[in-house]
C-alpha atoms as a PDB file:
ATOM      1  CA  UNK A   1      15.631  -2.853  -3.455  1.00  0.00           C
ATOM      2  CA  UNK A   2      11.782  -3.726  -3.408  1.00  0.00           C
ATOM      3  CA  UNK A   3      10.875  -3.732   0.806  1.00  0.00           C
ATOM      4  CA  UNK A   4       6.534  -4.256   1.918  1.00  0.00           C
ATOM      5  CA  UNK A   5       5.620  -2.951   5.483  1.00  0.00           C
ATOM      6  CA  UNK A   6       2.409  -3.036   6.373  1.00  0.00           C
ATOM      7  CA  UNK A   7       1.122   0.294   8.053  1.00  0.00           C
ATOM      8  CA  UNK A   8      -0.453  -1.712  10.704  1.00  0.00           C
ATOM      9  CA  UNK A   9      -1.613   1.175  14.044  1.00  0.00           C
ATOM     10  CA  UNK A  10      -0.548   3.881  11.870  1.00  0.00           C
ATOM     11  CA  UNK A  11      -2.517   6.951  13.927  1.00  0.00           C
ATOM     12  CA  UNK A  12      -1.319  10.108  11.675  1.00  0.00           C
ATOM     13  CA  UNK A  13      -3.572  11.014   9.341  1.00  0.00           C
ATOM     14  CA  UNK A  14      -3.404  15.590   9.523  1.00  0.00           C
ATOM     15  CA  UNK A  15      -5.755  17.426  11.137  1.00  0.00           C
ATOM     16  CA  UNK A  16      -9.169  16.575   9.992  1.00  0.00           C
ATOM     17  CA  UNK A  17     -12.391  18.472  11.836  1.00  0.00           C
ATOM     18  CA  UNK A  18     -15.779  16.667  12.223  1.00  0.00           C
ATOM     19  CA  UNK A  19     -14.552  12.975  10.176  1.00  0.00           C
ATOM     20  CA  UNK A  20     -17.749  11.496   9.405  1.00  0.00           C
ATOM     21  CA  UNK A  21     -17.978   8.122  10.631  1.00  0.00           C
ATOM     22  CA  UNK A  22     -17.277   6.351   7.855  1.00  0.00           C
ATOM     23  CA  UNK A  23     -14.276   8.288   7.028  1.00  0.00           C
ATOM     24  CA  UNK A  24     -13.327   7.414  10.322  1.00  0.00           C
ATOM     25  CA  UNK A  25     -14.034   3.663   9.739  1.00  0.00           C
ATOM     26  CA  UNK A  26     -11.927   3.799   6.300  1.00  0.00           C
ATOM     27  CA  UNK A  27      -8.954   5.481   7.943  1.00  0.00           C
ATOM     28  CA  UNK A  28      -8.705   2.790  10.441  1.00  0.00           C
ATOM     29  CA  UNK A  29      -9.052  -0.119   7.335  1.00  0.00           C
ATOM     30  CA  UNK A  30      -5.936   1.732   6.286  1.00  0.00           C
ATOM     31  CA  UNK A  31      -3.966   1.827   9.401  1.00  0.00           C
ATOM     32  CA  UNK A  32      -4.750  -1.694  10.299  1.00  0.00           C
ATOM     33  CA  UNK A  33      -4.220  -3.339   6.500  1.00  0.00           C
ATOM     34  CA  UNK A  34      -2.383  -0.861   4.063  1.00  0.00           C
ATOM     35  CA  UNK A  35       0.471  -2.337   2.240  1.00  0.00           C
ATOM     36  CA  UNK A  36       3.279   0.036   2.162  1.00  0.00           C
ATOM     37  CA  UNK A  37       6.250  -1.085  -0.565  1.00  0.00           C
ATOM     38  CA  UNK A  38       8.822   0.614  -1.150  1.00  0.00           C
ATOM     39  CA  UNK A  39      10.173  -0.095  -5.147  1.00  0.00           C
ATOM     40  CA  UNK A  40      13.168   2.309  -4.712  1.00  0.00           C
ATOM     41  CA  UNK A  41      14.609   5.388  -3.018  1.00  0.00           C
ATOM     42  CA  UNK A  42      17.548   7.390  -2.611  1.00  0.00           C
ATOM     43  CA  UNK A  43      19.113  10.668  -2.148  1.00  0.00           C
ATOM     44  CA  UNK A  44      20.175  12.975  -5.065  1.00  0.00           C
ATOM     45  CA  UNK A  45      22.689  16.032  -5.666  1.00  0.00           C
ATOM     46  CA  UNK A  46      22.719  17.918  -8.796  1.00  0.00           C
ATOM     47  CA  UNK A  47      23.768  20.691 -10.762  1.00  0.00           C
ATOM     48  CA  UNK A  48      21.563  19.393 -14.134  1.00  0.00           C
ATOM     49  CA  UNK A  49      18.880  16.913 -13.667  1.00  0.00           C
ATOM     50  CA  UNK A  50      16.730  16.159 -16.596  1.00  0.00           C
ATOM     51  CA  UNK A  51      14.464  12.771 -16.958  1.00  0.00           C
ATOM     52  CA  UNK A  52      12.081  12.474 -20.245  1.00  0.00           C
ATOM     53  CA  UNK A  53       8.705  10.689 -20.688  1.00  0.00           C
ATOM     54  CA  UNK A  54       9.143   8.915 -17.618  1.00  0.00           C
ATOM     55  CA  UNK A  55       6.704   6.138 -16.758  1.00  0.00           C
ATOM     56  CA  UNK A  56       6.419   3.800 -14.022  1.00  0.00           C
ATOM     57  CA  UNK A  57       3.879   1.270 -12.511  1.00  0.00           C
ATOM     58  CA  UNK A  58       4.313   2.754  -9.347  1.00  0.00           C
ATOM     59  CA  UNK A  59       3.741   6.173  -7.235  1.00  0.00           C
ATOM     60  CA  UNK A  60       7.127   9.066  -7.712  1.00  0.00           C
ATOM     61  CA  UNK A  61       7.679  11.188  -4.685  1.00  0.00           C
ATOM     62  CA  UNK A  62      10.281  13.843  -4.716  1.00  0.00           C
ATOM     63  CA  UNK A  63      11.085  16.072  -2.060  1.00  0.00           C
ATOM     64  CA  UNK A  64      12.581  19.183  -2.594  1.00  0.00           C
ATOM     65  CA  UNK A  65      15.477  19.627   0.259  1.00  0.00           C
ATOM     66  CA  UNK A  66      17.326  21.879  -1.312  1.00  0.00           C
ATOM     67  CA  UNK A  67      16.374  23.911  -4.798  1.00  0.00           C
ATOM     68  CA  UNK A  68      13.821  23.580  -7.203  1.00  0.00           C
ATOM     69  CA  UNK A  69      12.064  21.200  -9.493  1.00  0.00           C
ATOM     70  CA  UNK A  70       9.592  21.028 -12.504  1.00  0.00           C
ATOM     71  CA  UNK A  71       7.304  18.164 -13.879  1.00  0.00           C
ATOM     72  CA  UNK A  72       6.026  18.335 -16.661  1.00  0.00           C
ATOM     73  CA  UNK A  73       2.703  16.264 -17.266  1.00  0.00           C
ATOM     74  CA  UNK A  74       0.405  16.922 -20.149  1.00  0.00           C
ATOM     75  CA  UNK A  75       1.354  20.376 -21.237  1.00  0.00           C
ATOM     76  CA  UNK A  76       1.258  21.752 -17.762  1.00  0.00           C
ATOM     77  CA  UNK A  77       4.447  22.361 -15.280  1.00  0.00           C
ATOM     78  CA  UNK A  78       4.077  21.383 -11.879  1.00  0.00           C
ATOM     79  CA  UNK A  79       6.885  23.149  -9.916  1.00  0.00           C
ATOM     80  CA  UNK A  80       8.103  22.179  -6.381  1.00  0.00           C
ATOM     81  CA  UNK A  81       9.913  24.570  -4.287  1.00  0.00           C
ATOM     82  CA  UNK A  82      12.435  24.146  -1.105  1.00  0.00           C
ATOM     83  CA  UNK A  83      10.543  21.778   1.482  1.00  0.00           C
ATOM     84  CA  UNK A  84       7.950  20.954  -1.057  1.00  0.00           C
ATOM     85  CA  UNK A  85       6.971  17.629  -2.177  1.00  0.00           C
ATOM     86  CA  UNK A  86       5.484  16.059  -5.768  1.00  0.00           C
ATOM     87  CA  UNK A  87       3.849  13.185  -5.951  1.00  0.00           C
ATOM     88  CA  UNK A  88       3.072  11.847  -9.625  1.00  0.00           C
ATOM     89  CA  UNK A  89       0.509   8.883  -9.726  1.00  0.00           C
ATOM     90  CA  UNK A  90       1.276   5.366 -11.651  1.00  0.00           C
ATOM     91  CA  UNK A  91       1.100   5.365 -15.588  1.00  0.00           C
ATOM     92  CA  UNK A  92       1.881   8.997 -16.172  1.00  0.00           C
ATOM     93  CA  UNK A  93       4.254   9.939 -18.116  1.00  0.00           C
ATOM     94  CA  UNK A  94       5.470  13.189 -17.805  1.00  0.00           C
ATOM     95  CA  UNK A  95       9.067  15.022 -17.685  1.00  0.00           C
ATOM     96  CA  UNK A  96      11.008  16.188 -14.395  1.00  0.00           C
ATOM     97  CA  UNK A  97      14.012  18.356 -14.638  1.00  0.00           C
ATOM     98  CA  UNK A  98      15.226  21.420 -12.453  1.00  0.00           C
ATOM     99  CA  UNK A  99      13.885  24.223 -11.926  1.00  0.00           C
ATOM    100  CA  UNK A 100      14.400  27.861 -14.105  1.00  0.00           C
ATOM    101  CA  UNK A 101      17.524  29.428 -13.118  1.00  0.00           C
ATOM    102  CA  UNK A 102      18.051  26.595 -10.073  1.00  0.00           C
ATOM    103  CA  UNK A 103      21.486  25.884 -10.247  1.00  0.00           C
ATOM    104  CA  UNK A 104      22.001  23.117  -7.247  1.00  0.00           C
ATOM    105  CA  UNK A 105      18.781  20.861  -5.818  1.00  0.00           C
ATOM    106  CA  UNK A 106      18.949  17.970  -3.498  1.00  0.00           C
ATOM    107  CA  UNK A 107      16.453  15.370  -3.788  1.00  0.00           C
ATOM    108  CA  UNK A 108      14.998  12.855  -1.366  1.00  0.00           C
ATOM    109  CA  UNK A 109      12.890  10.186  -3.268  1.00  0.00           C
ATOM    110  CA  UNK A 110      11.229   7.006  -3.586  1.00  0.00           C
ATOM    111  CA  UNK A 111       9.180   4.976  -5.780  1.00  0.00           C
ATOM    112  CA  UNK A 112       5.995   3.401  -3.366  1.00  0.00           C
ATOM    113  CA  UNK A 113       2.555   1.614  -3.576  1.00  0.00           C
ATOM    114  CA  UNK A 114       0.043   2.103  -0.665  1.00  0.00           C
ATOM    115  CA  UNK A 115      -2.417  -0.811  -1.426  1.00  0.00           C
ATOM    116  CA  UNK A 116      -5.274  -3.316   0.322  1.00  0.00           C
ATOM    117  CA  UNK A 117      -4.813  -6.630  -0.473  1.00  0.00           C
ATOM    118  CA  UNK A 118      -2.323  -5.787  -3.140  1.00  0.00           C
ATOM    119  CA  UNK A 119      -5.479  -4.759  -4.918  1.00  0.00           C
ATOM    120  CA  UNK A 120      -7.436  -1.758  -3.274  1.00  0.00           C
ATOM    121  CA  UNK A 121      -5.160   1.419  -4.164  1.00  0.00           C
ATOM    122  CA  UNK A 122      -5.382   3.694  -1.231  1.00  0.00           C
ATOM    123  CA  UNK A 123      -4.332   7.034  -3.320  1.00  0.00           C
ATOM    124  CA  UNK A 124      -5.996   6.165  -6.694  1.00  0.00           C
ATOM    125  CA  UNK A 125      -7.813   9.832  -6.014  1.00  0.00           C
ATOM    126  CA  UNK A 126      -4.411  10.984  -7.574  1.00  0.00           C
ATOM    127  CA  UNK A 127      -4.878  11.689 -10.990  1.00  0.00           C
ATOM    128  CA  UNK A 128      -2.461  14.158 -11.475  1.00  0.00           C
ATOM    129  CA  UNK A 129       0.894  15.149 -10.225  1.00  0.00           C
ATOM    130  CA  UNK A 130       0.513  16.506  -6.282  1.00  0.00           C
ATOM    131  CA  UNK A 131       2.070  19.182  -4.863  1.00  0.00           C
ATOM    132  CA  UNK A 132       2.393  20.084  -0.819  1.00  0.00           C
ATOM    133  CA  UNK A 133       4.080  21.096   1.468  1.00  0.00           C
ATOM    134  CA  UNK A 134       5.634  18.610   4.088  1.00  0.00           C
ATOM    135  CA  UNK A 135       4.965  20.316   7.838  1.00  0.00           C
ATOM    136  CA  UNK A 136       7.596  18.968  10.275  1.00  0.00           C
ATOM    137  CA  UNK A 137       9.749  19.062   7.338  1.00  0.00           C
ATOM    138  CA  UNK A 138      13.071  18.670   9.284  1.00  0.00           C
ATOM    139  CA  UNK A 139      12.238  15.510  10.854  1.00  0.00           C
ATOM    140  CA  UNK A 140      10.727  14.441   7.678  1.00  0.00           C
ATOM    141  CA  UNK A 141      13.988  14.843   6.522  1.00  0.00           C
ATOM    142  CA  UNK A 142      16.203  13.441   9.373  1.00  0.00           C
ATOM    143  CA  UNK A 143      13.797  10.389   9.195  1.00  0.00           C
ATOM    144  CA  UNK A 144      14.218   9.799   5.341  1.00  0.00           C
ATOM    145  CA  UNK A 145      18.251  10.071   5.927  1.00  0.00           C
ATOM    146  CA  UNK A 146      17.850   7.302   8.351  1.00  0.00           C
ATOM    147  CA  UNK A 147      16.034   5.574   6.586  1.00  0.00           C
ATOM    148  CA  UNK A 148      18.301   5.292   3.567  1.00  0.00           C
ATOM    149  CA  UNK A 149      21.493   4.875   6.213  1.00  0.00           C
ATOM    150  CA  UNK A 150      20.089   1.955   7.732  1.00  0.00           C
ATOM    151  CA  UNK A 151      19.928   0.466   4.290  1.00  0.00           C
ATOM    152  CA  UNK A 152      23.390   1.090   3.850  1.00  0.00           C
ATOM    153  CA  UNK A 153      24.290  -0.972   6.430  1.00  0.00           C
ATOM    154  CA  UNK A 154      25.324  -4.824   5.944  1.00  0.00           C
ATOM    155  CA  UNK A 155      24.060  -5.881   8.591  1.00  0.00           C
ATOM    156  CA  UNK A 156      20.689  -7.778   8.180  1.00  0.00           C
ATOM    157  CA  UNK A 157      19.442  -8.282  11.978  1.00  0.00           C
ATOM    158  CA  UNK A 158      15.832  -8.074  13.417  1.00  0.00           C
ATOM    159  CA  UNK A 159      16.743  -5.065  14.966  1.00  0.00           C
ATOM    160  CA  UNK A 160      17.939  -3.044  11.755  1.00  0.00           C
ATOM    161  CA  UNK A 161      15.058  -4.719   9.973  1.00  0.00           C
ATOM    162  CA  UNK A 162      12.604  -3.114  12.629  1.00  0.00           C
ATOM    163  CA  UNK A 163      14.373  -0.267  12.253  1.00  0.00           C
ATOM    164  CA  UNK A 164      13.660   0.128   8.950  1.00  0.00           C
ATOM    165  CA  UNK A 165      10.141  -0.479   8.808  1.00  0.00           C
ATOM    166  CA  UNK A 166       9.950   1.876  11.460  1.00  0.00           C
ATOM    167  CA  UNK A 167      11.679   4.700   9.216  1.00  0.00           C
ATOM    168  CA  UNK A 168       9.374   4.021   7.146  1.00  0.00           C
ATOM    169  CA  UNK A 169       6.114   4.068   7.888  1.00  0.00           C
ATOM    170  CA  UNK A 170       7.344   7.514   9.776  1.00  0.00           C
ATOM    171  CA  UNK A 171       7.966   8.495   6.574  1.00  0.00           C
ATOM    172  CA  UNK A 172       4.546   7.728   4.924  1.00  0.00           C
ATOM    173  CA  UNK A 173       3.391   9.202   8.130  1.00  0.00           C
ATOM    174  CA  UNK A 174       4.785  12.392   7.218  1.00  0.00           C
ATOM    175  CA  UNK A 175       3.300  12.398   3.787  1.00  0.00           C
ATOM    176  CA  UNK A 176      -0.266  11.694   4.700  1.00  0.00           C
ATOM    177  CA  UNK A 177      -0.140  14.599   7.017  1.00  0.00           C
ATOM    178  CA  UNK A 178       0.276  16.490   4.147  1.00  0.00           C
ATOM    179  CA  UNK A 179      -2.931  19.038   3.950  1.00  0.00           C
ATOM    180  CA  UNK A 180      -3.666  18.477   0.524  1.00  0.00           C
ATOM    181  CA  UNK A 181      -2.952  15.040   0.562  1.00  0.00           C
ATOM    182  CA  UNK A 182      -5.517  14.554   3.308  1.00  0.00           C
ATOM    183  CA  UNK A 183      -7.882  16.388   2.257  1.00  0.00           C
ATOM    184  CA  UNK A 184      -7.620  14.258  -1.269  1.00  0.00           C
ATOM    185  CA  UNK A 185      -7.973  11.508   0.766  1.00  0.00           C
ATOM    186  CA  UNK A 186     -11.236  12.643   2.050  1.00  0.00           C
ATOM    187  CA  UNK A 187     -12.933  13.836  -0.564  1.00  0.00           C
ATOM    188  CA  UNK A 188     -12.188  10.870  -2.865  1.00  0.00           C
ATOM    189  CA  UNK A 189     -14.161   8.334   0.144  1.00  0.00           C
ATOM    190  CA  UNK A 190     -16.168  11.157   0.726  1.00  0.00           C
ATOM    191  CA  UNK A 191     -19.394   9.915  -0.976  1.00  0.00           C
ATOM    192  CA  UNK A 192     -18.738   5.983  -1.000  1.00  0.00           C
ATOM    193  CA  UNK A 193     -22.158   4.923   1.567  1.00  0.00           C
ATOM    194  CA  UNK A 194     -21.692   3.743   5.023  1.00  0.00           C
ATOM    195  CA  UNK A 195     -22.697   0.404   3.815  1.00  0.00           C
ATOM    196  CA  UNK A 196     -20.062  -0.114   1.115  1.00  0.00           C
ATOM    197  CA  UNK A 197     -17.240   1.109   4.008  1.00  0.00           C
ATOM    198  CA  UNK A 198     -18.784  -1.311   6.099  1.00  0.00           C
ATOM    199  CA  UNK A 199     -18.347  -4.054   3.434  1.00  0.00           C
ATOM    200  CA  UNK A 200     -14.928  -3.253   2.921  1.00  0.00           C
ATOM    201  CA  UNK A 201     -14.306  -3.518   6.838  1.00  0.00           C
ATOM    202  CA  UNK A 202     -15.619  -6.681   6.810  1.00  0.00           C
ATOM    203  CA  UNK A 203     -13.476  -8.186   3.883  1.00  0.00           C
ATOM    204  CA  UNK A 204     -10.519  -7.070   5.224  1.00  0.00           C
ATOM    205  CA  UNK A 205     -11.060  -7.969   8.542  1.00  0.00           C
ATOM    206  CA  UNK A 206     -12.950 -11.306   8.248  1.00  0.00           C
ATOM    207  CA  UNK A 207     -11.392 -12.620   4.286  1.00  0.00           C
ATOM    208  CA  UNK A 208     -12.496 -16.080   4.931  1.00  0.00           C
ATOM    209  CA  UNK A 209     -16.421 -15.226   5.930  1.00  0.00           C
ATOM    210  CA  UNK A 210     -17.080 -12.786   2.820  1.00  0.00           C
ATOM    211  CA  UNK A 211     -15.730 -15.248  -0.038  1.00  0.00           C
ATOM    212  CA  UNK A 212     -18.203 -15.312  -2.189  1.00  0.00           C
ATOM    213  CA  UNK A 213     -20.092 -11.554  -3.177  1.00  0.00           C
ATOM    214  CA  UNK A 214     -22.896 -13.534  -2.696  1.00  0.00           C
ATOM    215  CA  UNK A 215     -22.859 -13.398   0.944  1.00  0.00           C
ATOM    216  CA  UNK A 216     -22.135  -9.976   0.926  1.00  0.00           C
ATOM    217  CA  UNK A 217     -25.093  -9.380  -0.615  1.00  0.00           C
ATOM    218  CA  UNK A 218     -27.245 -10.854   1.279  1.00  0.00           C
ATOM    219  CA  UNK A 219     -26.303  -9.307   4.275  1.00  0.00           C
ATOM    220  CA  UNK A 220     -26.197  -6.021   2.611  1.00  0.00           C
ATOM    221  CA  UNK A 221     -29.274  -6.004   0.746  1.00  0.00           C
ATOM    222  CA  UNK A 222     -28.859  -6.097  -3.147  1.00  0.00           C
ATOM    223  CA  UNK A 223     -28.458  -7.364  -5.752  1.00  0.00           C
ATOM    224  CA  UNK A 224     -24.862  -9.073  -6.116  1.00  0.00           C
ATOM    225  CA  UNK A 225     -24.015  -7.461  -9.730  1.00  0.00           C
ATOM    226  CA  UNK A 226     -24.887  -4.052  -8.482  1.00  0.00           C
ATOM    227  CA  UNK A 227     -22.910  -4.698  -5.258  1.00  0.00           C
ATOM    228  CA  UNK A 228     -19.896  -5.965  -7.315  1.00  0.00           C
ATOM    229  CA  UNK A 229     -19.765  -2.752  -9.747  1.00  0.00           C
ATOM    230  CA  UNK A 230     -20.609  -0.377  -7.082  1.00  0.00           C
ATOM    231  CA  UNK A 231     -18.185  -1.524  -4.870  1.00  0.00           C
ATOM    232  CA  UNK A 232     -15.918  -1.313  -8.280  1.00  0.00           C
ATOM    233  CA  UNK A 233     -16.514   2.349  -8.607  1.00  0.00           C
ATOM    234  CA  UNK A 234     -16.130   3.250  -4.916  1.00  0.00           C
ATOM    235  CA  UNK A 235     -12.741   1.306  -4.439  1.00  0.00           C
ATOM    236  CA  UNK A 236     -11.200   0.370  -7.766  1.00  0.00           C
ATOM    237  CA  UNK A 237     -11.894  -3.415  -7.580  1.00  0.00           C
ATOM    238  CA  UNK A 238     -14.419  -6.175  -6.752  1.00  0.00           C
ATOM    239  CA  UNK A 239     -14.884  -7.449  -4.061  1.00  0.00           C
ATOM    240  CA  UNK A 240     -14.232 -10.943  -5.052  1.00  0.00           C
ATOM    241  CA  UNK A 241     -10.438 -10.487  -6.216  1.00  0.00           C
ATOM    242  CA  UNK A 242      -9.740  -8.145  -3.134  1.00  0.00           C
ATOM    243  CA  UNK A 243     -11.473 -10.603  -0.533  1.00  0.00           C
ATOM    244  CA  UNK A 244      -8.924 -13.490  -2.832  1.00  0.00           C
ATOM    245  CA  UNK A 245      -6.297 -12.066  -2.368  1.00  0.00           C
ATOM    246  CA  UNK A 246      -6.670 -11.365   1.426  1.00  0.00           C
ATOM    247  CA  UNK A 247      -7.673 -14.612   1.731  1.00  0.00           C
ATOM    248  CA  UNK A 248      -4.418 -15.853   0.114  1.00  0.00           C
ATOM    249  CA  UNK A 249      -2.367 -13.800   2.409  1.00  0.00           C
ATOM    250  CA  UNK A 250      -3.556 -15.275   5.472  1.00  0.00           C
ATOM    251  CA  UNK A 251      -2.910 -18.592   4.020  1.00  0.00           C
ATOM    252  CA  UNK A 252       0.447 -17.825   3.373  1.00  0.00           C
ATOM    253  CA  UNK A 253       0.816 -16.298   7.236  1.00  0.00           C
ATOM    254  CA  UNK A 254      -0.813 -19.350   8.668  1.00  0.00           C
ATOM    255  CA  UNK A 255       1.120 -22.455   6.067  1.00  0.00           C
ATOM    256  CA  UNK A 256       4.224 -20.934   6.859  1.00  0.00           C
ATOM    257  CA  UNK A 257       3.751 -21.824  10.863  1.00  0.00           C
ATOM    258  CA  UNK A 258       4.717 -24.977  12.157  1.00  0.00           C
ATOM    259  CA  UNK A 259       2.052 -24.837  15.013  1.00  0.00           C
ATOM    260  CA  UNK A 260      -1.336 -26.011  12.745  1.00  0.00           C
ATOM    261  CA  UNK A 261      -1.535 -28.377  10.086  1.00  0.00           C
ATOM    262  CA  UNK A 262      -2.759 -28.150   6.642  1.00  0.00           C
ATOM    263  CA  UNK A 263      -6.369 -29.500   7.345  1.00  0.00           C
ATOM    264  CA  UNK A 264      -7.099 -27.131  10.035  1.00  0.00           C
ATOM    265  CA  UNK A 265      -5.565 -24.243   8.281  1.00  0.00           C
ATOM    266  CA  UNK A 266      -7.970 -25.074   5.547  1.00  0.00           C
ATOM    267  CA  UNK A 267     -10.999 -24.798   8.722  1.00  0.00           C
ATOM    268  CA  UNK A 268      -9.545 -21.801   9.844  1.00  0.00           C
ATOM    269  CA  UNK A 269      -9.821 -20.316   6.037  1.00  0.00           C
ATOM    270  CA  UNK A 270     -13.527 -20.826   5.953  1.00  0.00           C
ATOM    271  CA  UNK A 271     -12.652 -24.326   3.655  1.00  0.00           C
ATOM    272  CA  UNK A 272     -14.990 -27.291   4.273  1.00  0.00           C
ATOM    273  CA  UNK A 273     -12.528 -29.727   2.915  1.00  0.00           C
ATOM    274  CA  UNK A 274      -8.633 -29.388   2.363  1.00  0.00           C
ATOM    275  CA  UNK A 275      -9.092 -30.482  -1.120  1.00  0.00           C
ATOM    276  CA  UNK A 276     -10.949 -27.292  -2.092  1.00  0.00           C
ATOM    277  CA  UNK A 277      -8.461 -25.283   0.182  1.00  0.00           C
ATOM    278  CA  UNK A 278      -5.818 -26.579  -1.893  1.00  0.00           C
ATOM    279  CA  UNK A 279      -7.237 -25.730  -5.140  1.00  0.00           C
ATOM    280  CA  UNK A 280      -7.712 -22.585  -4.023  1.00  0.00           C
ATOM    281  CA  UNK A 281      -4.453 -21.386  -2.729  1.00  0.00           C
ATOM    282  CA  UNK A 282      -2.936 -23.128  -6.369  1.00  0.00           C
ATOM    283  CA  UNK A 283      -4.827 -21.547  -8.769  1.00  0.00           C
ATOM    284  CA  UNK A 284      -3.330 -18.477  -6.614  1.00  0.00           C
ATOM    285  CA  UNK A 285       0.141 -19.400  -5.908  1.00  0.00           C
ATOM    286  CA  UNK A 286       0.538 -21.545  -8.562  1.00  0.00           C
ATOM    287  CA  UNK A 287       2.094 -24.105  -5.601  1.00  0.00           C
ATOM    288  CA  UNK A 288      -0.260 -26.240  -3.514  1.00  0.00           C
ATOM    289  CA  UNK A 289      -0.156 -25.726   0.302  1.00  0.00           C
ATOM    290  CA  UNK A 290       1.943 -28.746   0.881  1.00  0.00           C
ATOM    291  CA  UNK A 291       4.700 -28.190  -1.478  1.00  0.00           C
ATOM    292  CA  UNK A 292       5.184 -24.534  -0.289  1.00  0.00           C
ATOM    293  CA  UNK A 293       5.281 -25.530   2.933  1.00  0.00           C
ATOM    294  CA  UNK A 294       7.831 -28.236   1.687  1.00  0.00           C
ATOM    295  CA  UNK A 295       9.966 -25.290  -0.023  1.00  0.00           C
ATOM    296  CA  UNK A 296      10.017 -23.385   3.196  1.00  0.00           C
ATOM    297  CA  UNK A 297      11.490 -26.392   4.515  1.00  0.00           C
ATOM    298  CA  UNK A 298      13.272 -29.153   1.963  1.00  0.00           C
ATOM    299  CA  UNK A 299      13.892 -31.675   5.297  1.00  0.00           C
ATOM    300  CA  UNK A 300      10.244 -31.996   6.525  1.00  0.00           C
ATOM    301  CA  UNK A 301       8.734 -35.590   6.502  1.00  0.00           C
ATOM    302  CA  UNK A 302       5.369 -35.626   4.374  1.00  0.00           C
ATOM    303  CA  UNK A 303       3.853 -36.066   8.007  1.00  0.00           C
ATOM    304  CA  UNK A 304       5.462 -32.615   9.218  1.00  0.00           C
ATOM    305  CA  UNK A 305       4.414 -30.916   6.073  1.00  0.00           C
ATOM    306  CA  UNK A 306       0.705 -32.362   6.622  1.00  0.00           C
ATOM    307  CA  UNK A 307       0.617 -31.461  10.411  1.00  0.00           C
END
């Protein structure tokens, strides 16, 4: 049930007074790049609920729509009320049952990433379960219902598809307006230097100029170990395997069209010659350029696949 959107224009992110500059710069990497998946989701009704030393390699959201709920994460209880939210980071385990004399909840939920590059977490501020409440919370609701009809449905046309991406990212919308969740948001980037949101900017933005941390560094200034575990601390990951892997999703974008050919998507990549492209994108995908492009379509000619 595993669906990626990407959050791409996204302009709802709370009311925030005086956003520095480079807050400002970050929240616009987001909007323009984020990587929204969606691992699960559904809509609960119960009269007992009770999950134990749950764990999962993703984010849990629950929203309270009707009743009460309780998680449990190292020796603490986290309770969410009517029109509340929890959100419990990856690799926690913790317990979530109902809440003291609740005797009928409804749930809305679903299991999510938010990610850059499939390697920049954009909430890894949360530590700790997260509780808030969710303003607008009756089209937050309506929204989520949608959102889970329109999966119901069997049909599987543009339109529906559109549809529910835009469910979606209304959804995440929702969330991120979220006081607290805001306000995490901006006091996690809060200290990270103008020049290290600058660098990220220009990774995301430009994959196939900042390759090598080398080149970041001399733009920048320092020394490229420094930059590398600074830019670790600030965002979670080098800039090497983030710039890789946003490099290897614009190859996928551009080896999947028909309208460029293999050598100059190798140019267009930043590649001097196609053989080093192609080693590249294999030691990535694990496929060379020619044969996914082959897979994608099994009647090509080698001089289709090649052009």
């Amino acid at each position: 049930m595993k669906h990626t959107f990407v959050l791409a224009q996204a302009e709802s992110w709370g009311e925030v007074e005086s956003t520095p500059a480079s807050m400002a710069e970050f929240q616009q990497i987001v909007a323009d790049s984020a990587r929204l998946e969606i691992v699960d989701f559904n809509i609960h009704e119960h009269t007992r609920f009770e999950v134990r030393n749950r764990i999962a390699p993703y984010y849990v959201m629950s929203y309270m729509k009707e009743g009460s709920s309780i998680i449990r994460f190292r020796d603490r209880e986290y309770v969410a009320h009517e029109g509340e939210v929890i959100i419990v980071p990856p690799h926690s385990v913790h317990d979530h049952y109902m809440g003291r004399g609740c005797r009928h909840s409804v749930f809305l939920w679903w299991h999510f990433n938010l990610t850059i590059g499939d390697h920049l977490d954009v909430l890894r501020f949360i530590k700790e379960p997260t509780i808030f409440t969710v303003q607008h919370r009756r089209d937050f609701e309506r929204d989520f219902i949608e959102y889970v009809e329109l999966h119901r449905q069997e049909r599987h046309t543009l339109s529906t598809h559109l549809l529910r991406r835009a469910k979606a990212l209304e959804v995440m919308a929702y969330l991120l307006e979220g006081a607290e969740l805001i306000n995490y948001i901006n006091d996690s980037f809060a200290d990270v230097p103008d020049d290290f949101v600058s660098m990220l900017y220009d990774i995301v933005h430009e994959p196939e100029t900042w390759r090598h941390v080398t080149e970041l560094a001399t733009r920048y200034s320092y020394h490229p170990a420094y930059l590398s575990s600074r830019f670790r601390h600030f965002f979670g990951t080098t800039p090497s395997k983030l710039g890789r892997h946003l490099l290897y999703e614009k190859a996928l974008v551009l080896i999947r069209s028909r309208d460029i050919s293999l050598a100059d998507v190798a140019f267009e990549l930043g590649f001097s010659e196609t053989s080093s492209f192609t080693r590249f994108f294999k030691s990535v995908e694990g496929l060379s350029p020619s044969a996914l492009r082959k897979q994608s379509d099994p009647y090509a000619t080698a001089e289709e696949i090649e052009s």
